[in-house]
Protein backbone atom coordinates (compact mmCIF):
# COMPACT_ATOMS: atom_id res chain seq x y z
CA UNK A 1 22.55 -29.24 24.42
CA UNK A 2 21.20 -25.69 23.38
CA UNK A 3 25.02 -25.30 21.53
CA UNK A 4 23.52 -27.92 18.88
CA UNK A 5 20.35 -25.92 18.02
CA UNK A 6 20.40 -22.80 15.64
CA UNK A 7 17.37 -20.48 15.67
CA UNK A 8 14.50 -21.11 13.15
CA UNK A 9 14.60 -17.02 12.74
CA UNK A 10 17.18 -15.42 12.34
CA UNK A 11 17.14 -12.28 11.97
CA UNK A 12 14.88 -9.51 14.20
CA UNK A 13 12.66 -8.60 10.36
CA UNK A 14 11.99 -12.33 10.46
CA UNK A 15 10.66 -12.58 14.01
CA UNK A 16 8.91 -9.55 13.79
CA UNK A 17 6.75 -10.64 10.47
CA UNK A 18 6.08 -14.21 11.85
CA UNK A 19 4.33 -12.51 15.09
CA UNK A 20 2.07 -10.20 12.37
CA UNK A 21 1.71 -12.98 9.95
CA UNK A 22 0.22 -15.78 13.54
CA UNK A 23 -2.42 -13.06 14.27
CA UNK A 24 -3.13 -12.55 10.87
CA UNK A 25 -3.60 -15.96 9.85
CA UNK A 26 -5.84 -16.72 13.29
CA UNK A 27 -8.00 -14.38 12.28
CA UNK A 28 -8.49 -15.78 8.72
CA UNK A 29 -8.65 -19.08 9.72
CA UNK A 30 -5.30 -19.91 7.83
CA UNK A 31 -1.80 -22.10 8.81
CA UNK A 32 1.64 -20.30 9.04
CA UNK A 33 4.29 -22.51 8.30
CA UNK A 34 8.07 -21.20 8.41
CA UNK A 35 11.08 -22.15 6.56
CA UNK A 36 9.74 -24.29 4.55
CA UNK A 37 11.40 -26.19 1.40
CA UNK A 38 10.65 -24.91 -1.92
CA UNK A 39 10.19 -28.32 -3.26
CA UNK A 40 7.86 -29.09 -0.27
CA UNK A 41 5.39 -26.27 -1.93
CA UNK A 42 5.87 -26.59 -5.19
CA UNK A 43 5.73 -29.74 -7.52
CA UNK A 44 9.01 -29.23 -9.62
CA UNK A 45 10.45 -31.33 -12.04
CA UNK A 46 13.14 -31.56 -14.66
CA UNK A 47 10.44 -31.42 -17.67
CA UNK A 48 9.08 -28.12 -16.75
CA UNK A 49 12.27 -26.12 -15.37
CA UNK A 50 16.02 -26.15 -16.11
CA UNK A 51 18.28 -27.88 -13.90
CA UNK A 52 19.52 -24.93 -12.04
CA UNK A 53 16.22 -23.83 -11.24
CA UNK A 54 15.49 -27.53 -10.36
CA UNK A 55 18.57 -27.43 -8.21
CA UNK A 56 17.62 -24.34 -6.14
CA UNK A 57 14.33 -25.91 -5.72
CA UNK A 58 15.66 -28.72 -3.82
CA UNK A 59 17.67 -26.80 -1.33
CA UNK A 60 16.61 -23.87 -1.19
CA UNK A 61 13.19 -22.31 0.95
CA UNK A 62 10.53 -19.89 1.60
CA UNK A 63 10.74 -17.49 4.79
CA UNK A 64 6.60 -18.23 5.72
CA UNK A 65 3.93 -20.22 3.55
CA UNK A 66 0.44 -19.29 4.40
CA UNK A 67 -1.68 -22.66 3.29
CA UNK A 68 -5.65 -23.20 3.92
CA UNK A 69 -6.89 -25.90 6.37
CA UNK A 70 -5.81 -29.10 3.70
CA UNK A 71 -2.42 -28.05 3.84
CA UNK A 72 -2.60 -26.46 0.25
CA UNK A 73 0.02 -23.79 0.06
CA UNK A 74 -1.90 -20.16 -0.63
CA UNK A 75 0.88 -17.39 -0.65
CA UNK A 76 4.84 -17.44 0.51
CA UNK A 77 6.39 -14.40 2.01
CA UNK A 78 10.04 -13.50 1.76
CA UNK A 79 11.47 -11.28 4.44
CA UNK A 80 14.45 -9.57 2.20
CA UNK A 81 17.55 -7.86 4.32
CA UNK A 82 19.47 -5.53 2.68
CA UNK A 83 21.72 -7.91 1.14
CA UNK A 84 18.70 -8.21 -1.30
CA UNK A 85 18.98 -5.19 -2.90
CA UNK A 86 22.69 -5.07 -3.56
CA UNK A 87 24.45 -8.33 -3.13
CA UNK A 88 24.11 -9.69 -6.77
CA UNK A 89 24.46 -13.39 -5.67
CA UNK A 90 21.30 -12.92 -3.55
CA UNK A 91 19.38 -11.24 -6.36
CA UNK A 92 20.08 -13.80 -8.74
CA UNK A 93 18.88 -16.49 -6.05
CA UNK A 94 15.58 -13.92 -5.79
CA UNK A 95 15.29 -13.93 -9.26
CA UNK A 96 15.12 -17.51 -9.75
CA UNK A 97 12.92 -18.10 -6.56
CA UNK A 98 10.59 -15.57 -8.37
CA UNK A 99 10.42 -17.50 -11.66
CA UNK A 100 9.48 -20.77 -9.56
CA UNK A 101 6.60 -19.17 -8.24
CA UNK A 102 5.41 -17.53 -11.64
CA UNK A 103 5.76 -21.08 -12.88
CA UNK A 104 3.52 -22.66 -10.70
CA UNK A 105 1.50 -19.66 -9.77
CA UNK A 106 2.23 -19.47 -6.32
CA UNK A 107 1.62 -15.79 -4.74
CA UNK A 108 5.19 -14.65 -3.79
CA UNK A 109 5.21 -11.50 -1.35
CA UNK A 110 8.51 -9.20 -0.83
CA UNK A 111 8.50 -7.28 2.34
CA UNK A 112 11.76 -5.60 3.88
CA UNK A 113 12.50 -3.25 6.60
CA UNK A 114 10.28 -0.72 4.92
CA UNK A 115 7.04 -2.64 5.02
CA UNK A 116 7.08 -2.51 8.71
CA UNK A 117 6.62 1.31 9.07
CA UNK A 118 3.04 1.96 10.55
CA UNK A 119 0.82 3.06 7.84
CA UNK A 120 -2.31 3.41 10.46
CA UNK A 121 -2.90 1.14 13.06
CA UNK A 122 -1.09 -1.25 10.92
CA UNK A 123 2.36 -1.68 9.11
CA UNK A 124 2.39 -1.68 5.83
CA UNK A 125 3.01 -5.48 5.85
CA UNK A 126 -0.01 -6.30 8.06
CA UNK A 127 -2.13 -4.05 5.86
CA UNK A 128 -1.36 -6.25 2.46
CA UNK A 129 -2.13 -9.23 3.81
CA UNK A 130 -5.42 -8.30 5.44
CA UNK A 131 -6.07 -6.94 1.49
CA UNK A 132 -5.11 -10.56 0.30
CA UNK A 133 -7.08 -11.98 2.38
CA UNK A 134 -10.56 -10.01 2.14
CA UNK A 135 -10.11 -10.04 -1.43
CA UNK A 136 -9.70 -14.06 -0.94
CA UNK A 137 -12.83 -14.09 0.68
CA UNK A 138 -15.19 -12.44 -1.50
CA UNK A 139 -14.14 -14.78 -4.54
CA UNK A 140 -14.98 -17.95 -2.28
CA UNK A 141 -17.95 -16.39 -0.92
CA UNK A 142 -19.20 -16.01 -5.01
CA UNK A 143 -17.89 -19.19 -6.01
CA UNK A 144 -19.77 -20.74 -3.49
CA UNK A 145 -23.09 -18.82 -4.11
CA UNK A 146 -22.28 -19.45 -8.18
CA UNK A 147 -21.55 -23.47 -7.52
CA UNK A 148 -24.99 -23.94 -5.60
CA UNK A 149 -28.70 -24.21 -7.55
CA UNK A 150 -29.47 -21.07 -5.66
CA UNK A 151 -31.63 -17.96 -6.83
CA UNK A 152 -30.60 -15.27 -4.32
CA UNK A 153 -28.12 -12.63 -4.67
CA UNK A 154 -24.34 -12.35 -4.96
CA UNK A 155 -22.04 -10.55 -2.35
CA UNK A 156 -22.43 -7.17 -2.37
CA UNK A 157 -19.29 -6.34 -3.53
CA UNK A 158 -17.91 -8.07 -6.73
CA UNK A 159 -14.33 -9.55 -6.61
CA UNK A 160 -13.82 -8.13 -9.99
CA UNK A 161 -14.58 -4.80 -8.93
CA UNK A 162 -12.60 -4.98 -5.98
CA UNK A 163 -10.96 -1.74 -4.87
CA UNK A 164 -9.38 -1.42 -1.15
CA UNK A 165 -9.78 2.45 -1.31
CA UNK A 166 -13.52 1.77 -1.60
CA UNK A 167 -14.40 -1.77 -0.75
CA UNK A 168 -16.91 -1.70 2.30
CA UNK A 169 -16.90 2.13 2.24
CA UNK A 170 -18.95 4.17 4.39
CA UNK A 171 -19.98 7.59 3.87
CA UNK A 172 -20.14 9.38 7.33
CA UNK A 173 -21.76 13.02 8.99
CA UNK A 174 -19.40 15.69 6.67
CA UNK A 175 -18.69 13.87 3.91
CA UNK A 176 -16.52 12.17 5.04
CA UNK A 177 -15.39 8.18 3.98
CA UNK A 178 -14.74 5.50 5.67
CA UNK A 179 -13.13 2.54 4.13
CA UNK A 180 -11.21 -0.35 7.14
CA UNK A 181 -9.13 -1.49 4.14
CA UNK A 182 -7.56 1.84 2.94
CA UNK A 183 -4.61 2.81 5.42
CA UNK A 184 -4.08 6.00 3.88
CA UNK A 185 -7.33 7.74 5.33
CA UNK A 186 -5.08 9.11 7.76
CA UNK A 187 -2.76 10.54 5.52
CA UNK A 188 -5.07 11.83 3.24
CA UNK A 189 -7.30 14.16 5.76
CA UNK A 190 -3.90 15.13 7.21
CA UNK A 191 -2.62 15.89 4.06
CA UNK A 192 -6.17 17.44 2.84
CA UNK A 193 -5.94 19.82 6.26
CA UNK A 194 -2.76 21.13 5.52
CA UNK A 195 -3.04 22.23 1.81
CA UNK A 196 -6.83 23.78 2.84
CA UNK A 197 -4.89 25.70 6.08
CA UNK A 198 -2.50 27.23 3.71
CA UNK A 199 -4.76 30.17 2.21
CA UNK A 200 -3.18 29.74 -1.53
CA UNK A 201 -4.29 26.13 -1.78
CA UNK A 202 -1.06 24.48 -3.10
CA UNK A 203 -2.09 21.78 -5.97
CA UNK A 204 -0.80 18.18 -4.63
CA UNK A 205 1.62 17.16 -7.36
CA UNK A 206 2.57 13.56 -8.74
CA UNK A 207 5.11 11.36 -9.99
CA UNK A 208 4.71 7.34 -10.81
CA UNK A 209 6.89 4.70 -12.82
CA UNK A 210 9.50 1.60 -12.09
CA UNK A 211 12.59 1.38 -10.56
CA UNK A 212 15.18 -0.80 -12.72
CA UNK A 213 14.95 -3.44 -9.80
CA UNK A 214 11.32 -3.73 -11.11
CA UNK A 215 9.41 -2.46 -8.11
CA UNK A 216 6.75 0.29 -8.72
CA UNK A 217 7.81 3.82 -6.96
CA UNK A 218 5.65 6.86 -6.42
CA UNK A 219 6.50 10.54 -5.44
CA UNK A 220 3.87 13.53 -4.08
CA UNK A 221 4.93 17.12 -3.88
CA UNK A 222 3.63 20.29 -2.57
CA UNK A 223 4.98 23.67 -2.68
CA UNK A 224 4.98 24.74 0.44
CA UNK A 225 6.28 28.59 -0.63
CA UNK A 226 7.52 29.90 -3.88
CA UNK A 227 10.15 27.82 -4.95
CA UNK A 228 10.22 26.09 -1.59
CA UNK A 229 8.86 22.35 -2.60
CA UNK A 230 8.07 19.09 0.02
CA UNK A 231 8.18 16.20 -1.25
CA UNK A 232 7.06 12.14 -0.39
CA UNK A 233 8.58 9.01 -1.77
CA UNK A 234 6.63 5.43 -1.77
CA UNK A 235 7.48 1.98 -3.03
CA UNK A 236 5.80 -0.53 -3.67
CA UNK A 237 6.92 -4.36 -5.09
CA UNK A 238 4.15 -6.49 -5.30
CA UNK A 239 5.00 -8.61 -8.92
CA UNK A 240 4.40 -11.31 -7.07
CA UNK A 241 1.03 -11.15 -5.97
CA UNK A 242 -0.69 -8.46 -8.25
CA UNK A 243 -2.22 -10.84 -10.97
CA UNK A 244 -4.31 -12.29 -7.91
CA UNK A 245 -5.19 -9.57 -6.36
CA UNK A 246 -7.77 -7.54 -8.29
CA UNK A 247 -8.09 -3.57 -7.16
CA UNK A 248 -4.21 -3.07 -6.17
CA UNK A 249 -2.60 -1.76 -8.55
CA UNK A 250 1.27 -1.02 -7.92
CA UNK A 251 1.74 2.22 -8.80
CA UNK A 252 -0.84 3.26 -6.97
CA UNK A 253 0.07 1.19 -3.60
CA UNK A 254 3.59 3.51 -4.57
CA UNK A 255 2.20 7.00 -4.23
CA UNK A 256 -0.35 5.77 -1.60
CA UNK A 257 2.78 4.56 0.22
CA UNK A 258 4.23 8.44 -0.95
CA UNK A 259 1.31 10.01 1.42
CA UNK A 260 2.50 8.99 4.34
CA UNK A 261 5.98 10.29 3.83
CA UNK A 262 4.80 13.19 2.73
CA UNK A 263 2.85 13.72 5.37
CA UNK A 264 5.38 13.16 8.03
CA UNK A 265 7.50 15.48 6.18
CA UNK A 266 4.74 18.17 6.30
CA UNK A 267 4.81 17.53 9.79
CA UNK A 268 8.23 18.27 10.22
CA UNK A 269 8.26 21.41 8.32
CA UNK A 270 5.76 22.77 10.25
CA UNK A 271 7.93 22.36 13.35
CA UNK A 272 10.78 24.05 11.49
CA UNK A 273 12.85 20.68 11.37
CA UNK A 274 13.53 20.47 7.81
CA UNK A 275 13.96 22.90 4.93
CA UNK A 276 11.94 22.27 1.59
CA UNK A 277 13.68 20.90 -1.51
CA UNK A 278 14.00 24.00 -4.69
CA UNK A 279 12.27 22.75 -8.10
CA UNK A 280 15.99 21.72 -9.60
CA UNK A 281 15.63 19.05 -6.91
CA UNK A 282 12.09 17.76 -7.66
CA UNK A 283 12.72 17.74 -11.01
CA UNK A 284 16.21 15.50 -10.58
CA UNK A 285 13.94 13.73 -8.16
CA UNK A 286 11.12 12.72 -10.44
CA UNK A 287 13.40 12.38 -13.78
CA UNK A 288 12.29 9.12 -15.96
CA UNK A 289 9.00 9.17 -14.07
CA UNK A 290 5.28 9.61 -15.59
CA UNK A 291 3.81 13.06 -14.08
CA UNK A 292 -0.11 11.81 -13.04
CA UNK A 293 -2.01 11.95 -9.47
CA UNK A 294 -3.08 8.57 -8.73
CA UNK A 295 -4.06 9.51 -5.54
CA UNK A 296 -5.54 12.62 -3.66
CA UNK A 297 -5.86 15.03 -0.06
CA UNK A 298 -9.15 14.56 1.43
CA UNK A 299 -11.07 17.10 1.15
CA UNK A 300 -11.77 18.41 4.55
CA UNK A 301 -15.42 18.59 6.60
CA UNK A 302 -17.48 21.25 6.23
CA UNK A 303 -16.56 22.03 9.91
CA UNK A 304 -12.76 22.45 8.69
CA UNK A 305 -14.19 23.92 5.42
CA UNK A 306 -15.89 26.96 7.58
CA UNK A 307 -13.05 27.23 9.76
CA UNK A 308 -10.61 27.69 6.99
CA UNK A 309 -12.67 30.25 5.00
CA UNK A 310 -13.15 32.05 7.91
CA UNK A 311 -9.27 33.00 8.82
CA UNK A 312 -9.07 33.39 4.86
CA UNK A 313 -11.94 36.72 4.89
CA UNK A 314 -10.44 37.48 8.34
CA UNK A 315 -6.89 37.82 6.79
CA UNK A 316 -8.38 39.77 3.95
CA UNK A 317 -9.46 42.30 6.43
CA UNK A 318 -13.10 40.93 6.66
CA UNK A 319 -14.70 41.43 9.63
CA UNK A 320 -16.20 37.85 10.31
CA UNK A 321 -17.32 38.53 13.73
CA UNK A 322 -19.54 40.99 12.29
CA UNK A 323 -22.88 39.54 13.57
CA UNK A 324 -24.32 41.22 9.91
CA UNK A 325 -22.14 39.30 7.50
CA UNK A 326 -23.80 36.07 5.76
CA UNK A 327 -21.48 33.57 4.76
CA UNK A 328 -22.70 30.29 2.90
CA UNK A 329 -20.42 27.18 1.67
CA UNK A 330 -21.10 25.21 -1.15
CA UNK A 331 -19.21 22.01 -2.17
CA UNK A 332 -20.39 19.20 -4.51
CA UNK A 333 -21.10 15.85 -2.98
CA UNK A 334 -18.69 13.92 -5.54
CA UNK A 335 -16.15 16.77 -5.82
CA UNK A 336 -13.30 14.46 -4.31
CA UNK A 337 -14.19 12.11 -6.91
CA UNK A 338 -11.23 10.43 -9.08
CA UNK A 339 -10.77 8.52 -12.00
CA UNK A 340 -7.55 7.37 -11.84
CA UNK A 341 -8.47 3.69 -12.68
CA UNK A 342 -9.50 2.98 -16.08
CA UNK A 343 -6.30 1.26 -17.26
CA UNK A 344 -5.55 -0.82 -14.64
């Protein structure tokens, strides 16, 4: 009987992303619904698209819909293979599955193979949607406080002002932030350690624009010696689901995405695995792209701070053991402050 049944899933990416997507949606109190009909989700008709897009709609389907408790469809998420990147039959389906949901305003998230890399304890993917999600939840929780005769006050953090780097942000002993939505922490104080270790303090250089696919990319450098350059890569396509979701902007979810490569390739070089990349290659690297920091390197505790000046003097033949020699630190509390936002 089994040689009449075909699997739901397919392929490995799919099964993998509808295990994340169950938990996820348990946890948020939300249904998971696979392959389901375009035209099940979305109320097409003849008046409003062309035929060919009315067509598609008919027979063709979304990977996962995520829809609240009434069976209202929230967001779709398409797993995309490889074939959906250079297979221009498959693109052009994309393409038109993409204009269906812009019509009708339906959230439409892309992941591939990539989103699945961890970012911290989460995959990129998993991280995304818990952003969706708490974003979600602090506009219902003010349109609900806004909809009743009520005097009190609003959520402490403001939907429009939404920001995952900072949203719920703790500041901890050393200076140090903590923020559960920003999955970059880890590759920021890793990243922040390494350029303080490294005596000349290497600037933490930046690279941001579109690919001709449309997807946002972002690229971090350091120059690890003279000449001698390392260098991250991050991209990011969230078209679909950026006008809903206030504080992500795309190229900077690219060169956030750029810190963890680079980090892993700091790693690397540090073991002696890979050799840097000259400043020809950067620069071929980073052709057609804007030159801007959109993100940063922690700045390390004032533990690591002390630690770090002190090999500094003693490699300057100071003698920091000296029990004579004062040594004081100063650092401003807001100098890893950014503005990096005020276009976006």
């Amino acid at each position: 009987m089994d040689t009449f049944r075909v699997p739901i899933l397919v392929s490995g990416g799919e099964r993998i992303v509808d295990g994340k997507l169950a938990k996820l949606c348990d946890r948020f109190h939300v249904r998971l619904f696979a392959k389901v009909r375009v035209a099940d989700v979305l109320p097409v008709s003849e008046e409003r698209v062309d035929s060919l897009d009315f067509s598609y709609a008919l027979k063709a389907h979304f990977d996962f819909v995520i829809a609240d408790v009434n069976h209202q469809a929230l967001l779709a998420v398409e797993f995309d293979g490889p074939s959906h990147y250079c297979d221009e039959t498959t693109i052009s389906r994309d393409d038109r599955k993409n204009r269906l949901c812009r019509e009708y305003l339906l959230p439409l998230l892309r992941v591939g193979a990539p989103s699945l890399r961890q970012a911290d304890h989460r995959t990129l993917f998993e991280w995304i949607i818990e952003v969706w999600f708490e974003h979600r939840q602090l506009v219902e929780a003010r349109a609900a406080t806004l909809e009743k005769d009520w005097d009190g006050e609003l959520p402490d953090i403001d939907p429009d002002d939404f920001n995952y780097r900072t949203a719920f942000a703790q500041r901890e002993e050393g200076l140090r932030i903590f923020a559960p939505l920003d999955a970059f922490s880890d590759a920021r104080e890793q990243i922040g350690r390494w350029i303080w270790s490294r005596l000349g303090r290497p600037d933490l250089n930046g690279w941001y624009g579109e690919h001709p696919r449309g997807h946002n990319v972002g690229i971090l450098a350091l120059e690890a010696t003279p000449g001698v350059w390392i260098a991250g890569r991050g991209a990011a396509d969230l078209r679909g689901i950026w006008p809903w979701l206030d504080g992500v902007c795309p190229a900077v979810v690219a060169q956030d995405i750029a810190l963890l490569d680079l980090s892993s390739q700091l790693a690397e070089w540090d073991r002696g695995r890979i050799i840097g990349m000259s400043s020809e290659g950067v620069e071929a690297m980073t052709r057609g792209l804007t030159r801007g920091e959109l993100t940063w390197a922690a700045i390390p505790t004032k533990d690591e701070l002390l630690r770090f000046t002190l090999e500094r003097l003693r490699r300057a033949g100071a003698d920091v053991d000296d029990p004579g020699m004062f040594i004081r630190l100063h650092r401003s509390f807001y100098e890893n402050e950014r503005s990096f936002d005020d276009d976006w």
